[in-house]
N, C-alpha and C. Protein backbone atom coordinates (compact mmCIF):
# COMPACT_ATOMS: atom_id res chain seq x y z
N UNK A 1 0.86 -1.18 0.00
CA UNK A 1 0.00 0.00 0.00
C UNK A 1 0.90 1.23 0.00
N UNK A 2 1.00 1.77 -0.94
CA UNK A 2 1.63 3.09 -0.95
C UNK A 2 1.40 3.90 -0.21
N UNK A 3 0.11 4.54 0.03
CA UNK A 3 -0.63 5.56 1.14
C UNK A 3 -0.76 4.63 2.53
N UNK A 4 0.15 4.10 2.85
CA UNK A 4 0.04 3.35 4.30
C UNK A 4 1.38 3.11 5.39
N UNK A 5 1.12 3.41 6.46
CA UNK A 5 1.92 3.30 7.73
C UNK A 5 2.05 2.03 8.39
N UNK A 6 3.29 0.93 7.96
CA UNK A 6 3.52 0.03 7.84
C UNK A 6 4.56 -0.66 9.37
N UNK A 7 4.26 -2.12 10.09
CA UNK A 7 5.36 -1.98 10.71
C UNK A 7 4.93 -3.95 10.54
N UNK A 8 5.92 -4.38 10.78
CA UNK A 8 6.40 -6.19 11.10
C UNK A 8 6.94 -6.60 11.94
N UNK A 9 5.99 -7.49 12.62
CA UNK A 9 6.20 -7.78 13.77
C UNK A 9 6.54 -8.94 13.46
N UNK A 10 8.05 -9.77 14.00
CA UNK A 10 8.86 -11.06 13.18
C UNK A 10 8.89 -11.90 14.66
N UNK A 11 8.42 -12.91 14.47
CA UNK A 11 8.51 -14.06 15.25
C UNK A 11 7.77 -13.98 16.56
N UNK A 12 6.91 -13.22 16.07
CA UNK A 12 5.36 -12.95 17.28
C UNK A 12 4.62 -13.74 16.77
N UNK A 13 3.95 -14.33 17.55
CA UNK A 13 2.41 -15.18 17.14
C UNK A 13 1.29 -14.25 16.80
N UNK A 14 0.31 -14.61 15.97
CA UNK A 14 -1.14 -13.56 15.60
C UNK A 14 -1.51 -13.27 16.95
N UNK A 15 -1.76 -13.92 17.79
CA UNK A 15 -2.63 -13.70 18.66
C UNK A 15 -1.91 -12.27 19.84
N UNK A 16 -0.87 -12.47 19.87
CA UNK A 16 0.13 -12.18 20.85
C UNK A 16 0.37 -10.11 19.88
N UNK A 17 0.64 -10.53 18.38
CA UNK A 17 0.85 -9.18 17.58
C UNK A 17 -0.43 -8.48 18.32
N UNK A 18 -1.62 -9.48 18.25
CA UNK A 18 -2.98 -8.31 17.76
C UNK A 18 -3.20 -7.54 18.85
N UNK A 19 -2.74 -8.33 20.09
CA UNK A 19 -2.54 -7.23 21.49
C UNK A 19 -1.73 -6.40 21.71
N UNK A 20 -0.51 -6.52 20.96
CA UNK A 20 0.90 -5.92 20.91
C UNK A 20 -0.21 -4.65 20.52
N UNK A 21 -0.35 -4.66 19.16
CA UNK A 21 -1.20 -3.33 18.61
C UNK A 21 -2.51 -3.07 19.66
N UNK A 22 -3.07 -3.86 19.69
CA UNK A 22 -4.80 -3.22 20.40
C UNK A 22 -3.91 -2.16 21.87
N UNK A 23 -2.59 -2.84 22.50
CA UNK A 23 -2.12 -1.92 23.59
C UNK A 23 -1.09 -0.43 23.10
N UNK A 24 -0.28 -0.79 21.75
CA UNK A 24 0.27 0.30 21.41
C UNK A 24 -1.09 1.30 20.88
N UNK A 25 -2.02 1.16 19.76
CA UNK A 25 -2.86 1.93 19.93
C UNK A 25 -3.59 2.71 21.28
N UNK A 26 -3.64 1.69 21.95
CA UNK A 26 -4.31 2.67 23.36
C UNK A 26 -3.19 3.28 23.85
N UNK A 27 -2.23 3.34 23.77
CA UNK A 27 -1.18 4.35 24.01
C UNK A 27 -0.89 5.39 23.47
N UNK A 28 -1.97 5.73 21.94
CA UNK A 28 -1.69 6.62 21.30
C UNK A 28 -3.47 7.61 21.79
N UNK A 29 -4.12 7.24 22.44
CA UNK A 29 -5.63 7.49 22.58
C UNK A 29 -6.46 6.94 21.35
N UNK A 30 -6.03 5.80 20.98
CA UNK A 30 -7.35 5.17 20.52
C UNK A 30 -7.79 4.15 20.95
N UNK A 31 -9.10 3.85 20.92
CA UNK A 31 -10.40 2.59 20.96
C UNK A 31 -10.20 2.01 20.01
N UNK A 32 -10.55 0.47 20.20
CA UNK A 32 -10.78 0.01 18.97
C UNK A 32 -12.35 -0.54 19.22
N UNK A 33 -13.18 -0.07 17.97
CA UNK A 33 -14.30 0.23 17.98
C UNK A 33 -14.36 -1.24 17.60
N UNK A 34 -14.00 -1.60 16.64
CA UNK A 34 -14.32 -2.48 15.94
C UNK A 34 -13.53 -3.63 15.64
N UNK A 35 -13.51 -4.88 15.20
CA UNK A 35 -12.79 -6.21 15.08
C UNK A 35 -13.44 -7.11 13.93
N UNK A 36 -12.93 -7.11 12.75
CA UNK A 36 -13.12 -7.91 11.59
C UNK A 36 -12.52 -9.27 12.08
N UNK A 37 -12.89 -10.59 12.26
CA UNK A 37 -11.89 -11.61 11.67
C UNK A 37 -11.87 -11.92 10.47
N UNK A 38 -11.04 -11.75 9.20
CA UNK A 38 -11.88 -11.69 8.29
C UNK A 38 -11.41 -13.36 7.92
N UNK A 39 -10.64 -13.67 8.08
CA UNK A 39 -9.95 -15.50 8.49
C UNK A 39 -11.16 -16.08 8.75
N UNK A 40 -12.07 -15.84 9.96
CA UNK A 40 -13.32 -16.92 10.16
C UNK A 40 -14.15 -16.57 9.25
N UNK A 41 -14.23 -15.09 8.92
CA UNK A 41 -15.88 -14.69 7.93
C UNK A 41 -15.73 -15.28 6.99
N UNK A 42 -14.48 -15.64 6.33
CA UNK A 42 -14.88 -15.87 4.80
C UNK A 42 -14.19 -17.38 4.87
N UNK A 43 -14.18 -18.11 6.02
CA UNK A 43 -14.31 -19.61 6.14
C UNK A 43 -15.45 -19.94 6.70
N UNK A 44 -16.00 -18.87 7.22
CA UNK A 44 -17.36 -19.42 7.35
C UNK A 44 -18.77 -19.21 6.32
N UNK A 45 -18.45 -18.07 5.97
CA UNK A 45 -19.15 -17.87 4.79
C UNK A 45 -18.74 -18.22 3.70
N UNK A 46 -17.89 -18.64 3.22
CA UNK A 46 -17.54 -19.19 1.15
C UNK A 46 -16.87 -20.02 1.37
N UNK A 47 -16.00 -20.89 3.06
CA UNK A 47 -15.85 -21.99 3.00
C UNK A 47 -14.46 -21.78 2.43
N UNK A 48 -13.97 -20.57 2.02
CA UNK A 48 -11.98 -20.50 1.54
C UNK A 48 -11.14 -20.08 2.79
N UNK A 49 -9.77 -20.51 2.79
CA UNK A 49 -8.95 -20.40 3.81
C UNK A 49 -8.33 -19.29 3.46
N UNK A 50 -7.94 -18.20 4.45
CA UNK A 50 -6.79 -17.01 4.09
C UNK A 50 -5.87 -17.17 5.42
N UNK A 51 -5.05 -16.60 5.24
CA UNK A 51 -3.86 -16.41 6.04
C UNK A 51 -5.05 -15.72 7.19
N UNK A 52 -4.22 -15.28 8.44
CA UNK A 52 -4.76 -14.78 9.70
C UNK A 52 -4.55 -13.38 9.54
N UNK A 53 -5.84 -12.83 9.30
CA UNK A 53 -6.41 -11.32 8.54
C UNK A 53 -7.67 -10.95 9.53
N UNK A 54 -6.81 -9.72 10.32
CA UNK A 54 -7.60 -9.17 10.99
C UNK A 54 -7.97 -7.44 11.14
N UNK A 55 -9.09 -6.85 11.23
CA UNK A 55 -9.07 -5.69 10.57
C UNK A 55 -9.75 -5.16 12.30
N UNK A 56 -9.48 -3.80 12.72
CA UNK A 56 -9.16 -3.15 13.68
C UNK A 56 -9.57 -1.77 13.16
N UNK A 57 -11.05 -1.41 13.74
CA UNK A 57 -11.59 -0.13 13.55
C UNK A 57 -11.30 0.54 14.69
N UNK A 58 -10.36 1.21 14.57
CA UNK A 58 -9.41 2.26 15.72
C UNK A 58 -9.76 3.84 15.67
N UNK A 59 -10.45 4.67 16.91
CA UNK A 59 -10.85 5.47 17.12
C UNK A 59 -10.34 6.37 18.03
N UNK A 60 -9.79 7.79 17.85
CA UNK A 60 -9.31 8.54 19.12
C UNK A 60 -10.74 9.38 18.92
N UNK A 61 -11.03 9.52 19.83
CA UNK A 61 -12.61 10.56 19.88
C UNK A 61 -12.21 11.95 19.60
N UNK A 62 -10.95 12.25 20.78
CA UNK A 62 -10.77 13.76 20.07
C UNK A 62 -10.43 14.10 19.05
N UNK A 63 -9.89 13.45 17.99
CA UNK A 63 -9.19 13.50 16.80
C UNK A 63 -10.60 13.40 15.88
N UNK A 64 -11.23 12.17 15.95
CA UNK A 64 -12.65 12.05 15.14
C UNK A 64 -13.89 13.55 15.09
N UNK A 65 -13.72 13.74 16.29
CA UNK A 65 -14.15 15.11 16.76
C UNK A 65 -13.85 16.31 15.46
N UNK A 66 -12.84 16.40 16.26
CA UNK A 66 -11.82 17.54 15.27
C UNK A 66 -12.22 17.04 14.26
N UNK A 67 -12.43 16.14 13.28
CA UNK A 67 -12.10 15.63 11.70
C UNK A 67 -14.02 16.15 11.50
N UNK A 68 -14.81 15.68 11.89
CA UNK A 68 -16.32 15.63 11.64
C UNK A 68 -16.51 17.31 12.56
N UNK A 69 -16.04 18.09 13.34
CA UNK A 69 -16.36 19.58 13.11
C UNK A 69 -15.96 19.96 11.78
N UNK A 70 -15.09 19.58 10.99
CA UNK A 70 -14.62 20.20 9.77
C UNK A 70 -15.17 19.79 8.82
N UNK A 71 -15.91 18.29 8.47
CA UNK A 71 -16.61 17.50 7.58
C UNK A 71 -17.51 17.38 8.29
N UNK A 72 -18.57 17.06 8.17
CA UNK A 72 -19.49 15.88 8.76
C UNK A 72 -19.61 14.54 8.09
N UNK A 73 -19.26 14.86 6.73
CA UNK A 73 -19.01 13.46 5.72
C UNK A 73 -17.81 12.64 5.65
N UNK A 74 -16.99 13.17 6.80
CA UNK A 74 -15.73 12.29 7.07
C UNK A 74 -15.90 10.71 7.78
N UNK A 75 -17.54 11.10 8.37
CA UNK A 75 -17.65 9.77 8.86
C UNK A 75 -17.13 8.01 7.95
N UNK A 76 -17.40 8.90 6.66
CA UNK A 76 -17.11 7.99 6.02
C UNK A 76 -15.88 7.52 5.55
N UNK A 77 -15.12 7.92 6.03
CA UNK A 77 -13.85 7.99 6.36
C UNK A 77 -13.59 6.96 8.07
N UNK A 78 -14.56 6.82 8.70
CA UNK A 78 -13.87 6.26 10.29
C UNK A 78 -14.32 5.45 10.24
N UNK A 79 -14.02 4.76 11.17
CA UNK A 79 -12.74 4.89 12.07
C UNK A 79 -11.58 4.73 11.19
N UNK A 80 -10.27 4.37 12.01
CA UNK A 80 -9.07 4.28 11.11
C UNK A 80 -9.12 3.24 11.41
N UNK A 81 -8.68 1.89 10.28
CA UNK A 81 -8.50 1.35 9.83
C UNK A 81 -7.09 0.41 9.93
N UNK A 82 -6.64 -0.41 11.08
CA UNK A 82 -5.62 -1.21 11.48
C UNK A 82 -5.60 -2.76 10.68
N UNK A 83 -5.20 -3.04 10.03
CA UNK A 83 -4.80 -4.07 9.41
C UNK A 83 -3.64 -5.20 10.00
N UNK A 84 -4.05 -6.41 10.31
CA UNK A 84 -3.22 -7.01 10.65
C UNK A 84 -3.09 -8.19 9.85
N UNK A 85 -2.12 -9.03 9.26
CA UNK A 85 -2.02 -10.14 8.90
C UNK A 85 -0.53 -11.15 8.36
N UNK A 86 -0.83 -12.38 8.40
CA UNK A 86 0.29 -13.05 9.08
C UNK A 86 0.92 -13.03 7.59
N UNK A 87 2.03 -12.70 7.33
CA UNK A 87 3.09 -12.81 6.28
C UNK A 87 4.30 -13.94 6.55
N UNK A 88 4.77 -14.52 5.60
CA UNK A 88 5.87 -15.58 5.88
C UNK A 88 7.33 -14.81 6.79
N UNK A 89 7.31 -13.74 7.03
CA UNK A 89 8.32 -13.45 7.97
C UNK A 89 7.58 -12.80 9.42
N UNK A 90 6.32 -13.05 9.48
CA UNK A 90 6.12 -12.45 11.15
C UNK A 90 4.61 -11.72 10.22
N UNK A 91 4.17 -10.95 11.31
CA UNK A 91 2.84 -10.17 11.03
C UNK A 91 3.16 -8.56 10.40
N UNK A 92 2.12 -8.53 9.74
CA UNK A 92 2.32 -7.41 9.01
C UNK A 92 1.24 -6.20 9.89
N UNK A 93 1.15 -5.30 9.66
CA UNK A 93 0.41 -3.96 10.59
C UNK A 93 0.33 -2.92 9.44
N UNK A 94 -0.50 -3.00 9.37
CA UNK A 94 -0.51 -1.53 8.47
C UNK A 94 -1.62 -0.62 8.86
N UNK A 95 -1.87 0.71 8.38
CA UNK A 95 -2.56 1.64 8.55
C UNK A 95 -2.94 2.78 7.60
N UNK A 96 -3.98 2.80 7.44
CA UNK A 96 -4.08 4.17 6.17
C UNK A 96 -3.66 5.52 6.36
N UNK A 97 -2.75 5.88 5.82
CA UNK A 97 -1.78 7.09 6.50
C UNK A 97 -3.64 8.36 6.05
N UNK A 98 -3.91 9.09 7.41
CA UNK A 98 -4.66 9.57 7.87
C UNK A 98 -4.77 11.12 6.81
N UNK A 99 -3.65 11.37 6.15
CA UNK A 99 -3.42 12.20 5.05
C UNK A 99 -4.37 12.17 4.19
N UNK A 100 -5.05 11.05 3.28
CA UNK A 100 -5.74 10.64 2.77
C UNK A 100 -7.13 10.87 2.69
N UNK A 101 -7.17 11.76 3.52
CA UNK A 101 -8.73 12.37 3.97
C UNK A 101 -8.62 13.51 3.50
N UNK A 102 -7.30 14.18 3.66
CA UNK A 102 -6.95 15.65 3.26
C UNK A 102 -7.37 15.27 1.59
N UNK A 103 -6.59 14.88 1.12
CA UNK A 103 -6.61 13.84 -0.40
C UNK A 103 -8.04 13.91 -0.59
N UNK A 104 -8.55 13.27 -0.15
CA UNK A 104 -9.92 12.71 -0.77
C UNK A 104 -10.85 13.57 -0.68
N UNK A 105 -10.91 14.48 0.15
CA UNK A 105 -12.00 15.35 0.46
C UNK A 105 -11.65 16.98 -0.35
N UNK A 106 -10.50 16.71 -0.54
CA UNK A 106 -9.84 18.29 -0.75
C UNK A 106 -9.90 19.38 0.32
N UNK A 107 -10.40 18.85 1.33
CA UNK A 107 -10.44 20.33 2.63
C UNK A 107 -9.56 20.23 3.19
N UNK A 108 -8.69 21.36 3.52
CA UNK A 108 -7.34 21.86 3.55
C UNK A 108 -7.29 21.59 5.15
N UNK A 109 -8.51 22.10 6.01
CA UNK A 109 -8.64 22.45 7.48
C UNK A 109 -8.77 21.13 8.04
N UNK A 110 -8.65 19.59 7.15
CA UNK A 110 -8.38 19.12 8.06
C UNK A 110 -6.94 18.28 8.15
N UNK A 111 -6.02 19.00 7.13
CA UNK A 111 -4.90 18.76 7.20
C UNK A 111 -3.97 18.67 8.90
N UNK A 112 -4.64 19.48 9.50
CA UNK A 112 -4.11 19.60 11.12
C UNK A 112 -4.21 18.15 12.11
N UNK A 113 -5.35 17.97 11.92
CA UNK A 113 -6.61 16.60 12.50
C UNK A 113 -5.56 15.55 11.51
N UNK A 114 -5.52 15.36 10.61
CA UNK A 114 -4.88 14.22 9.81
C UNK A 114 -3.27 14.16 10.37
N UNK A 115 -2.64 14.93 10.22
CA UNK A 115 -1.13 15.08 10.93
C UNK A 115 -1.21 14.55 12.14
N UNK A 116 -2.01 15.35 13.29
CA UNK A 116 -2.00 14.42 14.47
C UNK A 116 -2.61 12.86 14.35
N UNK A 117 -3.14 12.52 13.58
CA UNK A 117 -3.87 11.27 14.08
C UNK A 117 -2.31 10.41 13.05
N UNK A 118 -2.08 10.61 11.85
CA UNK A 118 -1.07 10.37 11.23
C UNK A 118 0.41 10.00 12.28
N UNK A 119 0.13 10.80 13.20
CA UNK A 119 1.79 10.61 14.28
C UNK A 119 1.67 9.76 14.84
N UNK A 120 0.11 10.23 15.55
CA UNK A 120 -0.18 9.04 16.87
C UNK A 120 -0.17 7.43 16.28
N UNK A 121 -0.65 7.48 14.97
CA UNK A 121 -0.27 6.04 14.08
C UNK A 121 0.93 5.50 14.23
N UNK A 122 1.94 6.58 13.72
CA UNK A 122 2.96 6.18 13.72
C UNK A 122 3.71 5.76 14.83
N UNK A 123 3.79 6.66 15.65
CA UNK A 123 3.91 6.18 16.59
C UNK A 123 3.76 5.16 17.38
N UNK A 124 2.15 4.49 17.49
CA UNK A 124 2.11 3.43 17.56
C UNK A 124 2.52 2.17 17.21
N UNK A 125 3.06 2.42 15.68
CA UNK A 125 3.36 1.25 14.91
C UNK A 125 4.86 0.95 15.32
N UNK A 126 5.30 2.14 15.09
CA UNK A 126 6.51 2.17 15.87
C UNK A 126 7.19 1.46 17.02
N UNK A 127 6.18 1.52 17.48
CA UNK A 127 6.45 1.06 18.88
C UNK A 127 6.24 -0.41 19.28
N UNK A 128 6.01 -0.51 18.10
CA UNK A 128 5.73 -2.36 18.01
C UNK A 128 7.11 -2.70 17.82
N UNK A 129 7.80 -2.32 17.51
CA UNK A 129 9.29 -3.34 16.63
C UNK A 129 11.11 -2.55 17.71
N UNK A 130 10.33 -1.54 18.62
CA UNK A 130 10.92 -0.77 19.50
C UNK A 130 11.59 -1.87 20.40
């Protein structure tokens, strides 16, 4: 993913990464709202196997705040979007670099709101391989 904030976590187990992140995110002020497995959904629904693919709707309220005073149509944009899944060298983490809203929407004012939530990402991800 080109537009994405990337980190690999090598010789962690899935289970063990997905807390690694669910606790570095809460260190940055986000929730995670939300939890895809998408590994069971689509073995349970179409019956195909994927690698261990898990998706993480991650929320800082004040940041979401800030983003929807400036949009209200940014909702469609949230939460942010944590990606986890198991690659042949360790787990992969990624994140939609928060810029992308600036991008997509063209409104300049929430270039501010995107930078911070963009750090606190990073940061987080960061802090996985620290």
């Amino acid at each position: 993913m080109a537009h994405g904030i990337t980190a690999t976590l090598t010789g962690t187990p899935f289970a063990e990464a997905a807390d690694k992140v669910r606790t570095a995110l809460a260190g940055q002020g986000f929730g995670v709202l939300t939890e895809i497995d998408l590994t069971a959904t689509l073995r349970t629904k179409l019956g195909v196997e994927l690698e261990d693919y898990l998706v993480l709707g991650a929320c800082n309220p004040a940041i979401a705040h800030r983003a929807l005073e400036a949009d209200r149509r940014i909702g469609l944009l949230l939460p942010c979007n944590v990606v986890l899944r198991a690659v042949p060298d360790g787990v992969l983490v990624e994140a939609m670099d928060p810029q992308l809203m600036v991008q997509f929407t063209g409104r300049p004012e929430l270039a501010e709101v995107a930078d911070e939530a963009a750090a606190r990402l990073r940061a987080a991800l960061a802090s996985l391989t620290e």
